[in-house]
PDB file of N, CA and C in Angstrom:
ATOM      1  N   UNK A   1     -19.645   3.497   5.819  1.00  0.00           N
ATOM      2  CA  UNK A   1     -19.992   3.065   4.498  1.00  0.00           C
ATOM      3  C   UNK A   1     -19.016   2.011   3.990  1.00  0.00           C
ATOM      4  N   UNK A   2     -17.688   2.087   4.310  1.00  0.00           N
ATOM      5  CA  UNK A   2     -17.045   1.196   3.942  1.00  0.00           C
ATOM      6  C   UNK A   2     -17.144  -0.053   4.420  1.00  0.00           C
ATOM      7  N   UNK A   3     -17.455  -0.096   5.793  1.00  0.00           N
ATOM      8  CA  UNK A   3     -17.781  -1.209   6.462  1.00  0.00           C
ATOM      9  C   UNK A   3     -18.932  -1.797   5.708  1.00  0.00           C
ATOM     10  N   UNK A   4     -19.863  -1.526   5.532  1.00  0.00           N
ATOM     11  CA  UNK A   4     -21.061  -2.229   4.817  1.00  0.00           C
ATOM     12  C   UNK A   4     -20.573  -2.684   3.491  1.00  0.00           C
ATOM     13  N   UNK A   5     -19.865  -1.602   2.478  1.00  0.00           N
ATOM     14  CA  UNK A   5     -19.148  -2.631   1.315  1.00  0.00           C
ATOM     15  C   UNK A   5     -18.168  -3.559   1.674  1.00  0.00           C
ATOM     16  N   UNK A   6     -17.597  -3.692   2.620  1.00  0.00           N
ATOM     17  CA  UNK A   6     -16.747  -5.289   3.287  1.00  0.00           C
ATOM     18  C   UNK A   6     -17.331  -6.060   3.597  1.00  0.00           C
ATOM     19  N   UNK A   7     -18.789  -5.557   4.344  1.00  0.00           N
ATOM     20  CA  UNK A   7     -19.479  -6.837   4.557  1.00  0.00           C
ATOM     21  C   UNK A   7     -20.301  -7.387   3.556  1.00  0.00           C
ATOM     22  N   UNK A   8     -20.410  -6.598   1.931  1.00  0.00           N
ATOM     23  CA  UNK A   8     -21.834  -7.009   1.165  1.00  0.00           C
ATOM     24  C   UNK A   8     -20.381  -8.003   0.417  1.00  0.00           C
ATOM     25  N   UNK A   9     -19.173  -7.511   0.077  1.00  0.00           N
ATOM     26  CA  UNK A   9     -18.463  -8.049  -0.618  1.00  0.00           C
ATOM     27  C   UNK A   9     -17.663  -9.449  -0.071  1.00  0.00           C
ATOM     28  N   UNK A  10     -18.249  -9.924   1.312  1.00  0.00           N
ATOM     29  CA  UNK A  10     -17.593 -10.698   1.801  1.00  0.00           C
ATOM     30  C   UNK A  10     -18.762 -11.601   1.850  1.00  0.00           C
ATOM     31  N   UNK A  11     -20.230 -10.982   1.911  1.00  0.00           N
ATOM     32  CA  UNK A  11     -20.963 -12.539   1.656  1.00  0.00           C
ATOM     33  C   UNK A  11     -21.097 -12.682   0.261  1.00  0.00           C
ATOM     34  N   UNK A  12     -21.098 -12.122  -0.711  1.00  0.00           N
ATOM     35  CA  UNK A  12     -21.120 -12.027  -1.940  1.00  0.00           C
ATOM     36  C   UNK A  12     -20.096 -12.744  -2.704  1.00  0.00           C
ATOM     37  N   UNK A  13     -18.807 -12.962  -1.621  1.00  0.00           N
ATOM     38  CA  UNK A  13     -18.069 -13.885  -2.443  1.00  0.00           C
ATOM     39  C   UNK A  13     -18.111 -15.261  -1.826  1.00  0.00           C
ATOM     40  N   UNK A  14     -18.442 -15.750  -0.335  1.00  0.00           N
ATOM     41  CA  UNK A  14     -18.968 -16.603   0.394  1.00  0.00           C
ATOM     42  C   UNK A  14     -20.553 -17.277  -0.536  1.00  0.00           C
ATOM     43  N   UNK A  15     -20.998 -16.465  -1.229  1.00  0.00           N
ATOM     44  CA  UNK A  15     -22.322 -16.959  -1.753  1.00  0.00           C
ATOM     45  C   UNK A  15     -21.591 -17.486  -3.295  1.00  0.00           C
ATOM     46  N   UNK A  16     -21.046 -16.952  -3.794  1.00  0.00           N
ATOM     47  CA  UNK A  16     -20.119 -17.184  -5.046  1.00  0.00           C
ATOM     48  C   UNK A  16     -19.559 -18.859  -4.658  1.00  0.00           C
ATOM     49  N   UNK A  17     -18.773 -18.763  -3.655  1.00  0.00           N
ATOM     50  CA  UNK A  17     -17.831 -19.753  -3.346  1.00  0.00           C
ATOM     51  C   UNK A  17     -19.338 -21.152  -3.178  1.00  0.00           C
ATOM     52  N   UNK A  18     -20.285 -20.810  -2.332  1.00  0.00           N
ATOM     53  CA  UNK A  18     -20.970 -21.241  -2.136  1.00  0.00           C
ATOM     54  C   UNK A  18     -21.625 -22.538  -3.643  1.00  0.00           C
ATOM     55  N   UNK A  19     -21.853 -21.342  -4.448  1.00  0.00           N
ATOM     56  CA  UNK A  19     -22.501 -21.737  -5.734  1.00  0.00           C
ATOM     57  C   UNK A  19     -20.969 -22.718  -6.697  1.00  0.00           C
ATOM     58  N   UNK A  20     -20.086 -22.499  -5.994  1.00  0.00           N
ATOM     59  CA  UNK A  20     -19.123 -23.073  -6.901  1.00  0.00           C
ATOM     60  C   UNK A  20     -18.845 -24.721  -6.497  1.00  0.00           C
ATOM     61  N   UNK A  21     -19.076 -24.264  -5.335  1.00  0.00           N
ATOM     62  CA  UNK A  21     -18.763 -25.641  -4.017  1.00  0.00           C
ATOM     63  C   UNK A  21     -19.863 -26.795  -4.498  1.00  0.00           C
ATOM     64  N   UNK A  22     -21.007 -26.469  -4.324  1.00  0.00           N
ATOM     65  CA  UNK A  22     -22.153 -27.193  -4.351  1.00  0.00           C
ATOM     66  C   UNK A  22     -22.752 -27.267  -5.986  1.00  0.00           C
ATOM     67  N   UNK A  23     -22.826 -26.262  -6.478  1.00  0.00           N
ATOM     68  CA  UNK A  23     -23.654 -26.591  -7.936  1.00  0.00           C
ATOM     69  C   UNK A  23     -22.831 -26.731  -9.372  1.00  0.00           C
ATOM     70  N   UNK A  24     -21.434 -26.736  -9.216  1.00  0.00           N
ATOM     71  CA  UNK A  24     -20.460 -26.544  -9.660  1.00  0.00           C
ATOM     72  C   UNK A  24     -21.122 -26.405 -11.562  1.00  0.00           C
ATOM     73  N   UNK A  25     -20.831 -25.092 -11.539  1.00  0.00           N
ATOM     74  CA  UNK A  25     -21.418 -24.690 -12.870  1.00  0.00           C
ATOM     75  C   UNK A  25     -20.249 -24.890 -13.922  1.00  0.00           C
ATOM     76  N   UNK A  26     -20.827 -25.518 -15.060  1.00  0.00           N
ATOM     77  CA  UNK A  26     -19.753 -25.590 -16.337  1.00  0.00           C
ATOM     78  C   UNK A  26     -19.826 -24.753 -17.149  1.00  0.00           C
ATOM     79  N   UNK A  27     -20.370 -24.006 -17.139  1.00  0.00           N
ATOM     80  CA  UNK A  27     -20.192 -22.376 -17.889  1.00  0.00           C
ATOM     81  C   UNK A  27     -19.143 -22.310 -17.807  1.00  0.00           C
ATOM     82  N   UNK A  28     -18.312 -21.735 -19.108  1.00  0.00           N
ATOM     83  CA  UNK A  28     -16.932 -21.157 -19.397  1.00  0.00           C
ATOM     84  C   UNK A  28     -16.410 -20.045 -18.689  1.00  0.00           C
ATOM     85  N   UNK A  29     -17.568 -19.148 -18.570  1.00  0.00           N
ATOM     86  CA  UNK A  29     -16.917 -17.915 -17.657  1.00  0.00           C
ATOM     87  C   UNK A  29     -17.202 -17.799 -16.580  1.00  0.00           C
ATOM     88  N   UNK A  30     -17.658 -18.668 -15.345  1.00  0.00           N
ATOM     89  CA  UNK A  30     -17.716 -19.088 -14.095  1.00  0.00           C
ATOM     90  C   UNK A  30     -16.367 -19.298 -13.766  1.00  0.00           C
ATOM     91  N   UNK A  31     -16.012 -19.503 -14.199  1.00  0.00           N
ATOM     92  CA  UNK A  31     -14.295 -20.089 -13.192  1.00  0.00           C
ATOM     93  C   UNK A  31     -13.318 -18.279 -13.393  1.00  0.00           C
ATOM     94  N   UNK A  32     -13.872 -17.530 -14.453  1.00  0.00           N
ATOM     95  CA  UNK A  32     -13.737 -16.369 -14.357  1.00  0.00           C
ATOM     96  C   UNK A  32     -14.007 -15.060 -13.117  1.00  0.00           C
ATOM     97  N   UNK A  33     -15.777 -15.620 -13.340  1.00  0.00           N
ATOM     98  CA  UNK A  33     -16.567 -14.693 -12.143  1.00  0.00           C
ATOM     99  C   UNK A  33     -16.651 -15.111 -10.978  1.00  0.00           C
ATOM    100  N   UNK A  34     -16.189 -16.248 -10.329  1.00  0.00           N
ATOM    101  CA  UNK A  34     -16.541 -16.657  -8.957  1.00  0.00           C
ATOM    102  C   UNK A  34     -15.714 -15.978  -8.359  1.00  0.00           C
ATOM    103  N   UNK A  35     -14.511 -15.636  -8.562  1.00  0.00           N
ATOM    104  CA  UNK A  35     -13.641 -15.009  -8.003  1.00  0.00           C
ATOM    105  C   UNK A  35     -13.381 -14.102  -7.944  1.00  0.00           C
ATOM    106  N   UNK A  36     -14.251 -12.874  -8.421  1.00  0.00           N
ATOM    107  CA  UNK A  36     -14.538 -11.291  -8.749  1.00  0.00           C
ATOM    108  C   UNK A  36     -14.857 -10.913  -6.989  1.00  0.00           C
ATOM    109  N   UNK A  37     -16.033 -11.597  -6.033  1.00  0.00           N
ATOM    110  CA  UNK A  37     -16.100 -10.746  -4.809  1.00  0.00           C
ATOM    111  C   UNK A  37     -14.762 -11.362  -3.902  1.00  0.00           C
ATOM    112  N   UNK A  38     -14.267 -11.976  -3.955  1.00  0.00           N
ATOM    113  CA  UNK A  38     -12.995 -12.623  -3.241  1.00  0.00           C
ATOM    114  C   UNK A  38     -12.453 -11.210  -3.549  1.00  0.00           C
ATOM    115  N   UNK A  39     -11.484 -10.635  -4.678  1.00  0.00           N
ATOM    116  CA  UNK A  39     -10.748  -9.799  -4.822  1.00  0.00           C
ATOM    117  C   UNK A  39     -11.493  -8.498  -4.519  1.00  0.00           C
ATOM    118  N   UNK A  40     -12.913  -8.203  -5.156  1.00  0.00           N
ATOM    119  CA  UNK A  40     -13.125  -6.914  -4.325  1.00  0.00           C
ATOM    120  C   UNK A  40     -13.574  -6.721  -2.785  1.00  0.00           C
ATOM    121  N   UNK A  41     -13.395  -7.948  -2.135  1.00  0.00           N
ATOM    122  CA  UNK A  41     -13.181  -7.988  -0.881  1.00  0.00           C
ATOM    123  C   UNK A  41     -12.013  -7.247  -0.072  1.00  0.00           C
ATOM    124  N   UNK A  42     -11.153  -7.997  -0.737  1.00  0.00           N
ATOM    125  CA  UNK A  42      -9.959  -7.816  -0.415  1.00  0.00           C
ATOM    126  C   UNK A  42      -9.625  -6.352  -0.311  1.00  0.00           C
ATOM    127  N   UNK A  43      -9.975  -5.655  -1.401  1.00  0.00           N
ATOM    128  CA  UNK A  43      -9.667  -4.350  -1.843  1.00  0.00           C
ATOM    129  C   UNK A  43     -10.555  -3.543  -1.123  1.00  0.00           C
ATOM    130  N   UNK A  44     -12.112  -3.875  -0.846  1.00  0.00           N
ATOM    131  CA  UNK A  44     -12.694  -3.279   0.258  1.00  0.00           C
ATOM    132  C   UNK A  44     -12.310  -3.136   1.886  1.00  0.00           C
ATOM    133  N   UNK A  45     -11.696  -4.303   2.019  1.00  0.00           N
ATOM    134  CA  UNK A  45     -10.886  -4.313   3.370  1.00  0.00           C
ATOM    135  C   UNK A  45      -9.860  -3.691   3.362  1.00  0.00           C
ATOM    136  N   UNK A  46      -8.895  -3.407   2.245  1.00  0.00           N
ATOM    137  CA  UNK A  46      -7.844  -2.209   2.108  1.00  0.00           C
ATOM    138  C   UNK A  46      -8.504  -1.215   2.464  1.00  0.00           C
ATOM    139  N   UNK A  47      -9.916  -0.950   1.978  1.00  0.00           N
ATOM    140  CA  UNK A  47     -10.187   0.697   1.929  1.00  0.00           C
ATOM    141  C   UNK A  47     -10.728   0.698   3.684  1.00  0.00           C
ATOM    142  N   UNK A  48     -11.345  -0.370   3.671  1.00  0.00           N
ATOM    143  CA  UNK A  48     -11.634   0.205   5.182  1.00  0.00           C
ATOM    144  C   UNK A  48     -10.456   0.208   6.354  1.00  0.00           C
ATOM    145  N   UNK A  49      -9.798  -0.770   6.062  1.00  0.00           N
ATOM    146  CA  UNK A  49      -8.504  -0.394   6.754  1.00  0.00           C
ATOM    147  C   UNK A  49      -7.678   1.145   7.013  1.00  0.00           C
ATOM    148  N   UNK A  50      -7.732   1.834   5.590  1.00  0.00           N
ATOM    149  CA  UNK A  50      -7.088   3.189   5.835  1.00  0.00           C
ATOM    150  C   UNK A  50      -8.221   4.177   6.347  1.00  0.00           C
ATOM    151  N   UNK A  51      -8.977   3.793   5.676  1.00  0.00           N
ATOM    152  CA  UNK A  51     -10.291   5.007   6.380  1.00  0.00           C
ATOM    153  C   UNK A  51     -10.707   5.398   7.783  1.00  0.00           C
ATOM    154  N   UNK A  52     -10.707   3.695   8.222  1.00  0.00           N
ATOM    155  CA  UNK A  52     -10.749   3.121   9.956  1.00  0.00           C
ATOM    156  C   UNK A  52      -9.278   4.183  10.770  1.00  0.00           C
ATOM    157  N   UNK A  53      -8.183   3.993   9.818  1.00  0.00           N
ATOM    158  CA  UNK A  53      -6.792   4.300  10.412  1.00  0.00           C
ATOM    159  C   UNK A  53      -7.033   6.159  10.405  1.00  0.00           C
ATOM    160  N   UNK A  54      -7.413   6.661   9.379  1.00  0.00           N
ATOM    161  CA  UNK A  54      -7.341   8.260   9.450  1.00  0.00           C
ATOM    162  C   UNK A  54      -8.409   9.077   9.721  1.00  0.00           C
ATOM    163  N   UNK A  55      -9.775   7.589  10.300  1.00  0.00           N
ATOM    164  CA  UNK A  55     -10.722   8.082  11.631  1.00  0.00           C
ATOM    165  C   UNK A  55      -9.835   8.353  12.699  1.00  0.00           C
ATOM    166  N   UNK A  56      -9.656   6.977  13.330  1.00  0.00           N
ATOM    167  CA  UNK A  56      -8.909   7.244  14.167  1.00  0.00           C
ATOM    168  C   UNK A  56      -8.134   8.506  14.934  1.00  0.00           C
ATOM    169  N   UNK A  57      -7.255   8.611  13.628  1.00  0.00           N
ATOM    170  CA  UNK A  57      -5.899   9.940  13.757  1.00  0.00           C
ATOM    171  C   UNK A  57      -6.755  11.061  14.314  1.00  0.00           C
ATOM    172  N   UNK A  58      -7.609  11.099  13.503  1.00  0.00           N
ATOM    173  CA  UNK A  58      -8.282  12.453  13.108  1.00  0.00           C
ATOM    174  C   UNK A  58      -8.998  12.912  14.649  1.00  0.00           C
ATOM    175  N   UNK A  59      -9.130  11.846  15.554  1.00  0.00           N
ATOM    176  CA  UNK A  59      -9.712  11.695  16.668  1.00  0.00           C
ATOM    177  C   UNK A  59      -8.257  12.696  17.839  1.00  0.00           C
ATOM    178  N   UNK A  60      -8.423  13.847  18.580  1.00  0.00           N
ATOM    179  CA  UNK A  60      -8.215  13.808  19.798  1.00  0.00           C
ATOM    180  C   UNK A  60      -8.810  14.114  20.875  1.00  0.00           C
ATOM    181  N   UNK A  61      -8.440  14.275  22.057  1.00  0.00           N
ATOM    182  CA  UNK A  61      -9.006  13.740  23.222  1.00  0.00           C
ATOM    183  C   UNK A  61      -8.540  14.963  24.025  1.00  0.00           C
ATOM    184  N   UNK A  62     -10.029  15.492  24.510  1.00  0.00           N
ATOM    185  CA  UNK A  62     -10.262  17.004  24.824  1.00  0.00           C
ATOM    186  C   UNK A  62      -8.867  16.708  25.913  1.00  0.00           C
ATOM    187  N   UNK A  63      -8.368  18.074  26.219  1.00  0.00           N
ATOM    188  CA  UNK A  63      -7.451  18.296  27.153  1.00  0.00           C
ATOM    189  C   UNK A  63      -7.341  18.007  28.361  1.00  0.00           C
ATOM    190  N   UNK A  64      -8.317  17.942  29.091  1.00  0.00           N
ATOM    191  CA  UNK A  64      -8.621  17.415  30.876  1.00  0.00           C
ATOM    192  C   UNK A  64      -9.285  15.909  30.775  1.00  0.00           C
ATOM    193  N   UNK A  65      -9.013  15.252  30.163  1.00  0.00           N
ATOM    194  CA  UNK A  65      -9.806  13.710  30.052  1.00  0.00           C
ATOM    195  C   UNK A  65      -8.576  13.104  29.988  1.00  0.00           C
ATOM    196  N   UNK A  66      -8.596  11.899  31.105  1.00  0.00           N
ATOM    197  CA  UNK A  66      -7.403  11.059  31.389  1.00  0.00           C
ATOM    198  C   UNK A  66      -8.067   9.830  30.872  1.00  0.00           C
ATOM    199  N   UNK A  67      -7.380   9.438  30.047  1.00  0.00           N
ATOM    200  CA  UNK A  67      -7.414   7.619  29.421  1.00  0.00           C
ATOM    201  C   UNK A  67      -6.516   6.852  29.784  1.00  0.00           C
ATOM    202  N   UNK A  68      -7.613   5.613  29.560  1.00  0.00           N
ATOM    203  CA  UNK A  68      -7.369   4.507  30.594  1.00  0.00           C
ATOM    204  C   UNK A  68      -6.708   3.633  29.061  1.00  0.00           C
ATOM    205  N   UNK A  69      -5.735   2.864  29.944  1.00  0.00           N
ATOM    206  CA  UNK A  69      -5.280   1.863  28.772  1.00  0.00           C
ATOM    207  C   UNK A  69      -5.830   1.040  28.359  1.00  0.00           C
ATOM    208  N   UNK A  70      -7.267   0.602  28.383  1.00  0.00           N
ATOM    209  CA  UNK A  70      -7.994   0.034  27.728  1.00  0.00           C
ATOM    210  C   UNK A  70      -8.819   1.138  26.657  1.00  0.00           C
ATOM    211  N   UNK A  71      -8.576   2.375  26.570  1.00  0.00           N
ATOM    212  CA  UNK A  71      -8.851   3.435  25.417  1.00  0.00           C
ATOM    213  C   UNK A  71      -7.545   3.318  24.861  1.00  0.00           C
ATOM    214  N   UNK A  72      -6.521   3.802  25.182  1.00  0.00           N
ATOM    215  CA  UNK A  72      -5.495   3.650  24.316  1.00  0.00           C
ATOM    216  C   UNK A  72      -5.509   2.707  23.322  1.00  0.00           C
ATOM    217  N   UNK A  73      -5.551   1.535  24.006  1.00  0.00           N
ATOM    218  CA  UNK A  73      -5.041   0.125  22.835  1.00  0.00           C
ATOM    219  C   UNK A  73      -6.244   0.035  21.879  1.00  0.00           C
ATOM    220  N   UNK A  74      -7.368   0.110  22.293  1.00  0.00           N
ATOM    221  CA  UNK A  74      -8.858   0.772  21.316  1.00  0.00           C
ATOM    222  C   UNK A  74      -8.395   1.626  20.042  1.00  0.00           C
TER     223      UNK A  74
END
């Protein structure tokens, strides 16, 4: 789930940036809001970062199964 809010918040500010680039709006509070999915990007990629990290942890590896160092570094 988090992954999907990183990815809605990362075209969402790519579409923002988009609309700023090209149609450059003079509305007063545009130079406010274009930059709202940039930062909850950011903050979505925090969250998936720790969530991703204490999947991970949370993961071990039944007792008789030998891993290969291409699982490890995974």
């Amino acid at each position: 789930m988090s992954g999907r809010l990183l990815c809605r918040c990362l075209a969402a500010a790519m579409a923002s940036a988009a609309v700023d680039a090209f149609l450059d709006p003079q509305v007063r509070w545009w130079g406010t809001v274009w930059p709202l999915p940039w930062w909850l990007t950011c903050a979505a990629a925090l969250a998936w970062t720790v969530l991703r990290a204490r999947e991970k942890a949370g993961r071990r590896p039944s007792q008789g199964s030998a891993r290969s160092d291409w699982e490890q570094a995974a």
